[in-house]
Protein backbone atom coordinates (compact mmCIF):
# COMPACT_ATOMS: atom_id res chain seq x y z
CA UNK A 1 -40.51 40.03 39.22
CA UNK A 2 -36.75 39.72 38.77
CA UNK A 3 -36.65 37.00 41.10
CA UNK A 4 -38.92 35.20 39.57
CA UNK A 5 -38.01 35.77 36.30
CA UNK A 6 -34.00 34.43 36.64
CA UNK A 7 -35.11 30.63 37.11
CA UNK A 8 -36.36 30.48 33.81
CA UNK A 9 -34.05 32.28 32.17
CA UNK A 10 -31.16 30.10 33.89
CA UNK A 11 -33.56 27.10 32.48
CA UNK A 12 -33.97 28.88 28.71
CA UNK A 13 -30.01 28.91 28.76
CA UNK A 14 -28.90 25.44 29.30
CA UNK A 15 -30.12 23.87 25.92
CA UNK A 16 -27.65 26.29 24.69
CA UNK A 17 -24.72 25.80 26.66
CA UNK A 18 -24.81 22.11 25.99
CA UNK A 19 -25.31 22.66 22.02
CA UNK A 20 -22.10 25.27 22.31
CA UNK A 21 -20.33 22.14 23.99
CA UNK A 22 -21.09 19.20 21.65
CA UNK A 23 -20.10 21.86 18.62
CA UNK A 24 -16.45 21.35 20.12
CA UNK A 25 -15.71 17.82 20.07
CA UNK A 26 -11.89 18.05 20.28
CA UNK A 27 -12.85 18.97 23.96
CA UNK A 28 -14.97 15.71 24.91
CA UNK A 29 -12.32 13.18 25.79
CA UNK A 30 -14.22 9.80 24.87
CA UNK A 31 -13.35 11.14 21.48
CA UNK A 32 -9.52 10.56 22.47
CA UNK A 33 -10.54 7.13 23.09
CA UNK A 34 -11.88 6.59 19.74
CA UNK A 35 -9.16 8.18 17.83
CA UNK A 36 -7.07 5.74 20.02
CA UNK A 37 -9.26 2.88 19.37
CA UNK A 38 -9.05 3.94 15.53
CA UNK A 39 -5.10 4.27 15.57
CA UNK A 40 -4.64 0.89 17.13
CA UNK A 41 -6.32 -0.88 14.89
CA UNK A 42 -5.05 0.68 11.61
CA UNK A 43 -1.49 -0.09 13.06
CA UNK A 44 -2.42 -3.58 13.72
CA UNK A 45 -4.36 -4.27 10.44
CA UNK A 46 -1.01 -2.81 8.47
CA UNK A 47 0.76 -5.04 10.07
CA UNK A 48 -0.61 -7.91 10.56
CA UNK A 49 -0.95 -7.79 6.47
CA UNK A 50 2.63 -7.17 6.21
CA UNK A 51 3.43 -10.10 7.86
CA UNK A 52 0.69 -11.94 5.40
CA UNK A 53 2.20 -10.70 2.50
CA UNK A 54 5.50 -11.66 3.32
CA UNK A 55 4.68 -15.11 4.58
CA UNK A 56 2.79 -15.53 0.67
CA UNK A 57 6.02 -14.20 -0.34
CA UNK A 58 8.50 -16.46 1.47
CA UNK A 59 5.81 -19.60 0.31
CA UNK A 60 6.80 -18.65 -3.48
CA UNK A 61 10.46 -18.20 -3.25
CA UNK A 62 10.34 -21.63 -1.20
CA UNK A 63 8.61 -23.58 -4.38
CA UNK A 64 10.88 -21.88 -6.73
CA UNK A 65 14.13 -22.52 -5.06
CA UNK A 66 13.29 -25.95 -4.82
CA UNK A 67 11.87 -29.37 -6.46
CA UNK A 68 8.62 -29.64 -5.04
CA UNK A 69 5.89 -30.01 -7.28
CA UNK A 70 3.00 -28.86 -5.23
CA UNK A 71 1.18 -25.44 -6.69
CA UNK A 72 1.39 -22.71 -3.84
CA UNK A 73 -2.05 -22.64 -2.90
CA UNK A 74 -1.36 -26.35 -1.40
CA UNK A 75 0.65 -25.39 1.18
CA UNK A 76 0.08 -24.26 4.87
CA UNK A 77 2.18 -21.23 4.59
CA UNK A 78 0.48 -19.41 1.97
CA UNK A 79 -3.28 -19.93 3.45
CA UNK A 80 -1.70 -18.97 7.02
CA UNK A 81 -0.78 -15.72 4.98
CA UNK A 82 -4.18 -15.43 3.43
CA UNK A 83 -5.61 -15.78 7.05
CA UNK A 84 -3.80 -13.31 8.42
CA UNK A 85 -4.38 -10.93 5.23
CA UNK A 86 -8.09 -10.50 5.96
CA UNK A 87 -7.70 -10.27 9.18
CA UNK A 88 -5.31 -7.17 8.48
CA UNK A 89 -7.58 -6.21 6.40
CA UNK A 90 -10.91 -6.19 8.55
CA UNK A 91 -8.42 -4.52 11.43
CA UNK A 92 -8.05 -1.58 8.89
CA UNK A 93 -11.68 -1.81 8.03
CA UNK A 94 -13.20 -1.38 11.26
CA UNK A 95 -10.59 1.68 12.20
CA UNK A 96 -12.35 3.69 9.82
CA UNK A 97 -15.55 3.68 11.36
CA UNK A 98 -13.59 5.14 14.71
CA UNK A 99 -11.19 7.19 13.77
CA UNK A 100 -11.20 10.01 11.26
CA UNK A 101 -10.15 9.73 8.26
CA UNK A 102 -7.18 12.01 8.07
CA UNK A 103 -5.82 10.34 10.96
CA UNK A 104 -6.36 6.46 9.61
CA UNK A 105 -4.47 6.57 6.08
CA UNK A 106 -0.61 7.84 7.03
CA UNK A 107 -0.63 4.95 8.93
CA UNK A 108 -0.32 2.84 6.28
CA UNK A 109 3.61 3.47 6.81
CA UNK A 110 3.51 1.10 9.23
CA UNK A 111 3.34 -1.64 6.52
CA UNK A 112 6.28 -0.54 4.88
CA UNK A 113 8.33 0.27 8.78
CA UNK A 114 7.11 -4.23 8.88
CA UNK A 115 7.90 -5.03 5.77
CA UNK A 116 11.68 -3.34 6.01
CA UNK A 117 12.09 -5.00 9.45
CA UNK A 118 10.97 -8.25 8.44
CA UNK A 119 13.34 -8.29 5.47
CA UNK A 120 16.23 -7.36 7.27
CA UNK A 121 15.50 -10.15 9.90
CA UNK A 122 15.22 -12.92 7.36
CA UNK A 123 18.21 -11.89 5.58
CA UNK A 124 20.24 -15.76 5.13
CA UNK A 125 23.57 -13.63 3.64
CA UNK A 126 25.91 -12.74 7.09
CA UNK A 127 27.10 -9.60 7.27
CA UNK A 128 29.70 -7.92 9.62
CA UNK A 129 28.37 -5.49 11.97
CA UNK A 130 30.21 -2.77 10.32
CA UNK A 131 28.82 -3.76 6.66
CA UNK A 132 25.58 -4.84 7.63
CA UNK A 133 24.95 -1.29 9.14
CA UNK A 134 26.34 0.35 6.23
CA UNK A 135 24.42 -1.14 3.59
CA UNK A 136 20.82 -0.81 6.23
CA UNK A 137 21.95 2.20 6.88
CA UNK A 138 18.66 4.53 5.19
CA UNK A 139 16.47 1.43 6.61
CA UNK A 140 17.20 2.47 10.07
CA UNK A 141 17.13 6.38 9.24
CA UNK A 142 13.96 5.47 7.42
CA UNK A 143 12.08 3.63 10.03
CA UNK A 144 13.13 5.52 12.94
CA UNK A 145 11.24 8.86 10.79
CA UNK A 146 8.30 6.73 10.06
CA UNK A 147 8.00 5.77 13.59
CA UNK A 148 8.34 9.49 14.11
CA UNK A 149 5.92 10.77 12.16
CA UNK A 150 3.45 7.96 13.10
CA UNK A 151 3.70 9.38 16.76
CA UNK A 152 3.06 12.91 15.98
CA UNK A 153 0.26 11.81 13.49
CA UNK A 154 -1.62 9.68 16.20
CA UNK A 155 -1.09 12.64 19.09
CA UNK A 156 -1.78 15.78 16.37
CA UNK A 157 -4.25 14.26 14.16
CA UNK A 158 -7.64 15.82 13.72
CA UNK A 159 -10.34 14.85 16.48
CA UNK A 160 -13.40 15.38 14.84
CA UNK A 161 -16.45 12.38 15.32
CA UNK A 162 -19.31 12.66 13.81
CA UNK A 163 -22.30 9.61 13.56
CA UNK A 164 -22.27 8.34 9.96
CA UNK A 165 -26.09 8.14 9.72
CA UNK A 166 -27.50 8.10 6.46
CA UNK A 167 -28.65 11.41 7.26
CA UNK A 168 -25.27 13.07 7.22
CA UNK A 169 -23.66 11.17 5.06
CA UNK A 170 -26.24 12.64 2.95
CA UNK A 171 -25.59 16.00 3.52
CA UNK A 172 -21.95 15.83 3.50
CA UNK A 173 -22.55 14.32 -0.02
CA UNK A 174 -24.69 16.97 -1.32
CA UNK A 175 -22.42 19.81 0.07
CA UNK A 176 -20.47 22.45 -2.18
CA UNK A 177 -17.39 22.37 -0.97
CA UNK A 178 -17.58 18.41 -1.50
CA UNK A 179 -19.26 18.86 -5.11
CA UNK A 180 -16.65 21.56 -6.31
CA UNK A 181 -13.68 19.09 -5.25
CA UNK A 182 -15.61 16.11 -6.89
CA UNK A 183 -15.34 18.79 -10.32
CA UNK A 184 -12.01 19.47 -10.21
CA UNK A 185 -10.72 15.54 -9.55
CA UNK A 186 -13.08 14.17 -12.35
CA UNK A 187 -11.27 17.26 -14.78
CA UNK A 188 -7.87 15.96 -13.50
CA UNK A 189 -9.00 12.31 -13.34
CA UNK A 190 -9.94 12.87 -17.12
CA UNK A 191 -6.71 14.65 -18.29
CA UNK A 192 -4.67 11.99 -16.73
CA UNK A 193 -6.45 9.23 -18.14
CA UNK A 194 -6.39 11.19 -21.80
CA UNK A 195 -2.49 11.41 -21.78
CA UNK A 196 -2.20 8.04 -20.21
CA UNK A 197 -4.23 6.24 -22.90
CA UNK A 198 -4.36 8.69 -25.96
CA UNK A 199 -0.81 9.70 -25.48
CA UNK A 200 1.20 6.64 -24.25
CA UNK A 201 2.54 8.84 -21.28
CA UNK A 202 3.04 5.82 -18.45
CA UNK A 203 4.81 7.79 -16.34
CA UNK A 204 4.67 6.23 -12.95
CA UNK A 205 3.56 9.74 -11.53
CA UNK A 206 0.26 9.73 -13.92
CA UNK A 207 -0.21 6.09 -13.30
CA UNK A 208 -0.24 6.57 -9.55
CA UNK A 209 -2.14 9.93 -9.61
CA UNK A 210 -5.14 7.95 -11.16
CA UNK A 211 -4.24 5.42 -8.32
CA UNK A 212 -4.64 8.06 -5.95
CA UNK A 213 -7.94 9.72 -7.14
CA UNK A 214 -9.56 6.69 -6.73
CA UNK A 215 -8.18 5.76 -3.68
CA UNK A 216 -9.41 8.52 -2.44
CA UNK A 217 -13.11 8.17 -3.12
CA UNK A 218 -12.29 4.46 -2.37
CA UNK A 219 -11.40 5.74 1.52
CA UNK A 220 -14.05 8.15 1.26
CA UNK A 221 -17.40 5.36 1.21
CA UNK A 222 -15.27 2.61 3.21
CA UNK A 223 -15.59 5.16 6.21
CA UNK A 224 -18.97 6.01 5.33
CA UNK A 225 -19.92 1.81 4.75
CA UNK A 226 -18.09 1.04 8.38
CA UNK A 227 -19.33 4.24 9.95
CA UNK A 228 -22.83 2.67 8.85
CA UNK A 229 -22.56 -0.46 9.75
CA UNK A 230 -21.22 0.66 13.59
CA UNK A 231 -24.31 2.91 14.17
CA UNK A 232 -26.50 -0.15 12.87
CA UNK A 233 -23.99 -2.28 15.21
CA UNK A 234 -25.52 0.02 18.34
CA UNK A 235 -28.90 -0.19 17.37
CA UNK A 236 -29.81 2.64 15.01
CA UNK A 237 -30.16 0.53 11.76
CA UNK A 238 -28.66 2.29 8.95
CA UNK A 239 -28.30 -0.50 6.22
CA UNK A 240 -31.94 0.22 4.83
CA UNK A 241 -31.26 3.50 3.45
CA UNK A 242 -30.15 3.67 0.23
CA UNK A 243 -26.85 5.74 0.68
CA UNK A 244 -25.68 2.84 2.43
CA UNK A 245 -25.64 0.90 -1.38
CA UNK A 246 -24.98 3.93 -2.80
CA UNK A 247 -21.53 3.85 -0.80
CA UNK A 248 -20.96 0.18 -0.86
CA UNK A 249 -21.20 -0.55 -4.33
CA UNK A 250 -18.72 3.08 -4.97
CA UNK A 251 -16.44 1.44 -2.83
CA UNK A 252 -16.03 -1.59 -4.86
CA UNK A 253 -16.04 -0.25 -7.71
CA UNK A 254 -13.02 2.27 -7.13
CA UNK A 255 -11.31 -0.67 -5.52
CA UNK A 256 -11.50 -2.84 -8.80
CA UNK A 257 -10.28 0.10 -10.96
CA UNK A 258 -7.60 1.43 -8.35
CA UNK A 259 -6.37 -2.54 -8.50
CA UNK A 260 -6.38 -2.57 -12.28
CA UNK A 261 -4.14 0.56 -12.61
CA UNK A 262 -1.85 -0.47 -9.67
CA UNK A 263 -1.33 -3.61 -11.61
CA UNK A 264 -0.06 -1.87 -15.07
CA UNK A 265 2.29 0.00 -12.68
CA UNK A 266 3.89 -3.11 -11.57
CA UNK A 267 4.58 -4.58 -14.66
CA UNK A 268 6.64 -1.04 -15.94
CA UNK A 269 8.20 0.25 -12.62
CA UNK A 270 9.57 -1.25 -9.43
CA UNK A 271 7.83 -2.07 -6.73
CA UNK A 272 10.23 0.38 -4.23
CA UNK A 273 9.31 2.83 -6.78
CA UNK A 274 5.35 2.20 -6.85
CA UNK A 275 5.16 1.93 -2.80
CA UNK A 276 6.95 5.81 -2.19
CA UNK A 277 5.62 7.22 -4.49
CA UNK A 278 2.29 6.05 -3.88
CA UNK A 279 2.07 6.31 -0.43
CA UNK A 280 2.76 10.53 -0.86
CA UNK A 281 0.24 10.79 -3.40
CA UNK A 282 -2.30 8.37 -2.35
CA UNK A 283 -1.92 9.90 1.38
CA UNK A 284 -2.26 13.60 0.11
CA UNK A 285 -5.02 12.68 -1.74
CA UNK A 286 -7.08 10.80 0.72
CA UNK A 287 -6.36 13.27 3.26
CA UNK A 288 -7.66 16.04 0.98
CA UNK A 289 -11.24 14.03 0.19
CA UNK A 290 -11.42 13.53 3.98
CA UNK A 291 -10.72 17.13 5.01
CA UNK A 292 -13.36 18.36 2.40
CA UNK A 293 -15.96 15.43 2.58
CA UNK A 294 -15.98 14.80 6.25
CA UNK A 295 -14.50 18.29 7.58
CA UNK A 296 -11.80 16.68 9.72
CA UNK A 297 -9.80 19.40 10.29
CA UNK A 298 -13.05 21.82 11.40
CA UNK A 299 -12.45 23.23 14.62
CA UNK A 300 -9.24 22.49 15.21
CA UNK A 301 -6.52 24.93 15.83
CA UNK A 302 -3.78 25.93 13.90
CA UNK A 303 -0.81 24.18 15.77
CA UNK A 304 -2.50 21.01 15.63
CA UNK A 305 -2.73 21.18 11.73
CA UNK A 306 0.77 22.58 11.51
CA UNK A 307 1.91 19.27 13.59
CA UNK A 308 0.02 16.88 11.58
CA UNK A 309 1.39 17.98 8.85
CA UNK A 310 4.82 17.99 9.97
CA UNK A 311 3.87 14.77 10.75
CA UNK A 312 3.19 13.50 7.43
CA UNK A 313 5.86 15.33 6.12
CA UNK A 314 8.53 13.30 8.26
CA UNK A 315 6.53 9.96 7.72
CA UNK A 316 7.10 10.94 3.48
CA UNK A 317 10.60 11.12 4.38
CA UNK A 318 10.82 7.99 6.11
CA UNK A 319 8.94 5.87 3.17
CA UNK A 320 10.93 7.44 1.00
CA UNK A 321 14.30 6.31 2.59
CA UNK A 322 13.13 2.82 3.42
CA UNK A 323 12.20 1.88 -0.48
CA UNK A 324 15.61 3.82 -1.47
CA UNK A 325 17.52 1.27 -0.16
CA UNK A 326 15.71 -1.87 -1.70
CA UNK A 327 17.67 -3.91 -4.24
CA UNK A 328 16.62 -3.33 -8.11
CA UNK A 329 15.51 -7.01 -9.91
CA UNK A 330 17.71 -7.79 -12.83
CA UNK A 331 15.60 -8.15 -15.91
CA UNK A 332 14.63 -11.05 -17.66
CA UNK A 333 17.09 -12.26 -20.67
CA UNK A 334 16.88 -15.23 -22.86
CA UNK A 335 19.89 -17.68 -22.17
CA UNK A 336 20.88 -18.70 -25.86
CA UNK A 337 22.56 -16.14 -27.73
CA UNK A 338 20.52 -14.78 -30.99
CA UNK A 339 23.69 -13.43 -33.55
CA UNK A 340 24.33 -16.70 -35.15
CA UNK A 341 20.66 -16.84 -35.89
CA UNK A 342 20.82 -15.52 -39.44
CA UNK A 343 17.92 -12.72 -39.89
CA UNK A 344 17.78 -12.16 -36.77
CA UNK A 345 18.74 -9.30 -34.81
CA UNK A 346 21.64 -9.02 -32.03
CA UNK A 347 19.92 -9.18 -28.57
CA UNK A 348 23.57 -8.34 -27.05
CA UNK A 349 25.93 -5.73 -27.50
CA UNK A 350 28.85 -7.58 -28.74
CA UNK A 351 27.04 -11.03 -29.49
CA UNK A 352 29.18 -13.12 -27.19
CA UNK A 353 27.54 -13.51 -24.40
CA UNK A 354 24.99 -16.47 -23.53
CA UNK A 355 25.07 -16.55 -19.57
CA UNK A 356 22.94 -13.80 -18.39
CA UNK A 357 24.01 -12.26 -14.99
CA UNK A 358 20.81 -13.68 -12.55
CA UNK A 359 22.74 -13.54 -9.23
CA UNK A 360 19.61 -11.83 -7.69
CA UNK A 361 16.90 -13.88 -9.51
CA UNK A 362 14.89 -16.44 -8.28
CA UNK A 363 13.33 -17.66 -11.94
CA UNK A 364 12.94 -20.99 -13.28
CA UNK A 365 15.48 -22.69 -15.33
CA UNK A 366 18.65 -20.19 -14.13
CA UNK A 367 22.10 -22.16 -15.75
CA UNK A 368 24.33 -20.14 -12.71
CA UNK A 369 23.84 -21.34 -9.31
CA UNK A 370 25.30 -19.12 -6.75
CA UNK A 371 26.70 -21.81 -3.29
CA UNK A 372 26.90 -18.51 -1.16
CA UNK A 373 22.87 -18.43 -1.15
CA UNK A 374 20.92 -20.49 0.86
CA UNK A 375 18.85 -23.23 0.04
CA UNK A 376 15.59 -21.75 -0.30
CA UNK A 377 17.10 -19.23 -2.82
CA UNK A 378 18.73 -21.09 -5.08
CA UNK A 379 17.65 -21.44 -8.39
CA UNK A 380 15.81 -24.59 -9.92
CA UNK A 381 18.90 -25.68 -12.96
CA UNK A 382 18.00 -27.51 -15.87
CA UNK A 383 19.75 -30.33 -17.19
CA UNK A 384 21.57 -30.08 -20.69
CA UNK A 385 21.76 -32.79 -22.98
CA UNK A 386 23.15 -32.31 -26.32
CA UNK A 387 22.23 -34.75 -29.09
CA UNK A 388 24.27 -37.18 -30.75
CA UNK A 389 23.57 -36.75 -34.92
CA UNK A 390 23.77 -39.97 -36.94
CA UNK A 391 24.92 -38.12 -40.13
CA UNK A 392 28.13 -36.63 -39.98
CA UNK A 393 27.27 -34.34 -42.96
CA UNK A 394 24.89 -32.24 -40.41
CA UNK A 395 26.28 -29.10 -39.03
CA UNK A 396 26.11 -28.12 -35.99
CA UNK A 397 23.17 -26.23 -33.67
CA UNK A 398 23.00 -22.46 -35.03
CA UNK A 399 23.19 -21.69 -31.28
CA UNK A 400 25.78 -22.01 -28.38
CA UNK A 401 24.53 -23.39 -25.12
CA UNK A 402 26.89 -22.83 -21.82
CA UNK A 403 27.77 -25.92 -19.96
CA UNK A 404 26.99 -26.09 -16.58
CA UNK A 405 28.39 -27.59 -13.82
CA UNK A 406 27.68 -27.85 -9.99
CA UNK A 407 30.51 -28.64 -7.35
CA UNK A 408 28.70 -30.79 -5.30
């Protein structure tokens, strides 16, 4: 009877076995691959649209430093950057529907490691080797910690994979843990947008916490949208279900609005400013929706968490140093002296001067032209050409104007 019995209980006990295996997927290493496969494309979609950007970049400074009259869309160098921008942008795209999401957004240092690197390489200024490392000094530090903390994100990062069917997606969305954290960001979401509004409190750290909250619902359903559109990609069609649209038109929507805010924090802060102090929050954010939407960390073990975060924490640092060490734009000033103007108020100090200092601007109509700069950066001057009054009983211009002249 025993004999005959153990076959069938042997039989009875391997359904289980394999369910106890496939509740472990940090064990199956084809997920490796995908984390991999995630990681590699994130890191080539960041910068591949770092390059874009700075190729869009370099086609504006080009047109402003000198006397073409095309518009910038006419020219090759700012569609090449365009090109290359969605292509970064479909790279990043697609790693989310490999990858998890804690894993995907860090890497988004690896714009700003391109971005310093590229700078520094298409500096025109020379430098002696002693200066040059001075001043790039917390670039290197910087990117050498990003790289850093890139490394232990992509070995330490969570290794969970789960199929997003419409069917899970579902459940994850109907969850408590997900509902309660959706509660307490719409409070916060609220209270930031109340003393942001209400209060006139444009801080940059309000402006980019509202950033962040939406980014990370934005992250949230473009991983659930790509996730879909894979599983439909490998033959279980997902895109009927209504989640899908659900998700798709969410993402949009938090994109427009996370846009519209990132925009009002460009025109009142710098842009160093705005991209460390967004990446921290927008990161911890985004990593917080993934961890309680799509239970990335579930499963894994504590030194793995303790290492990602360490992780993140040096890849902070990093950011941080590289946008320390980028130059501050001079502000805008009129070039004509106001305090002769009667009624009107003194836009100077002492009223004297007219010249602004615009060493480091690239704006139209500059009256100081700097010869050390290259070509590309030099200002676009204006002529000057002072009337000649018939009547000798009319006074002169309530105004001073600065003559300019250019050593050829």
């Amino acid at each position: 009877m025993e004999g005959g019995n153990s076959p069938s209980l042997q039989l009875q006990q391997l359904p289980l076995a394999t369910a106890a295996v496939s509740v472990q997927p940090h064990t199956d290493s084809f997920s490796y691959k995908e984390n991999l496969i995630g990681a590699l494309l994130a890191i080539f979609g960041h910068l591949v649209s770092s390059i874009a950007l700075n190729l869009q970049k370099y086609s504006h400074i080009r047109l402003a430093g000198s006397k073409d009259p095309r518009a910038y869309f006419r020219t090759k160098t700012w569609w090449s950057g365009l090109f290359l921008l969605v292509l970064g942008e479909l790279g990043v795209f697609s790693s989310y529907a490999f990858a998890p999401l804690s894993l995907i957004v860090p890497l988004s240092a690896v714009s700003v490691v391109a971005s310093a690197i590229i700078g520094i390489i298409f500096i025109k200024e020379k430098w002696k080797p002693k200066e040059f490392l001075r001043r790039y000094v917390l670039s290197f530090v910087g990117c050498g910690l990003a790289i850093v903390g890139t490394y232990l994100l992509v070995t330490f990062g969570p290794n969970s994979h789960e199929k997003m069917t419409a069917e899970n997606i579902t459940r994850h969305l109907v969850s408590w843990p997900f509902l309660l954290y959706m509660l307490v960001e719409i409070i916060v979401f609220c209270l930031l947008l109340y003393f942001y509004k209400e209060r006139n409190a444009n801080y940059i750290v309000i402006i980019l916490l509202l950033v962040a909250l939406l980014g990370s619902m934005t992250v949230v359903t473009v991983k659930a949208v790509a996730g879909m559109i894979l599983v439909s990609i490998q033959g279980a069609l997902q895109l009927d279900s209504p989640i899908f649209y659900i998700m798709l038109v969410c993402m949009i929507a938090t994109a427009i609005y996370q846009a519209t805010f990132l925009a009002q924090a460009s025109q009142l802060y710098d842009s160093a400013q705005i991209s460390s102090v967004g990446y921290i929050v927008s990161t911890t954010a985004a990593i917080s929706a993934g961890a309680t939407f799509y239970l990335d960390f579930m499963g894994e073990d504590v030194l793995h968490i303790c290492m990602f975060a360490l992780g993140c924490l040096i890849a902070f640092l990093g950011v941080f140093l590289i946008t320390r060490n980028r130059k501050k734009p001079v502000p805008f000033e009129p070039y004509i002296s106001m305090d002769a103007m009667p009624g009107m108020q003194n836009m100077h100090d002492k009223g004297i001067a007219v010249q602004p200092d615009l060493k480091a601007s690239f704006s139209y109509g500059a009256l100081e032209n700097n010869d050390s700069m290259p070509e590309i950066y030099t200002p676009a001057t204006l002529p000057i050409v002072q009337e000649q009054h018939g009547s000798k009983g009319v006074s002169a211009p309530p105004y001073r104007v600065l003559e300019h002249s250019k050593k050829e």
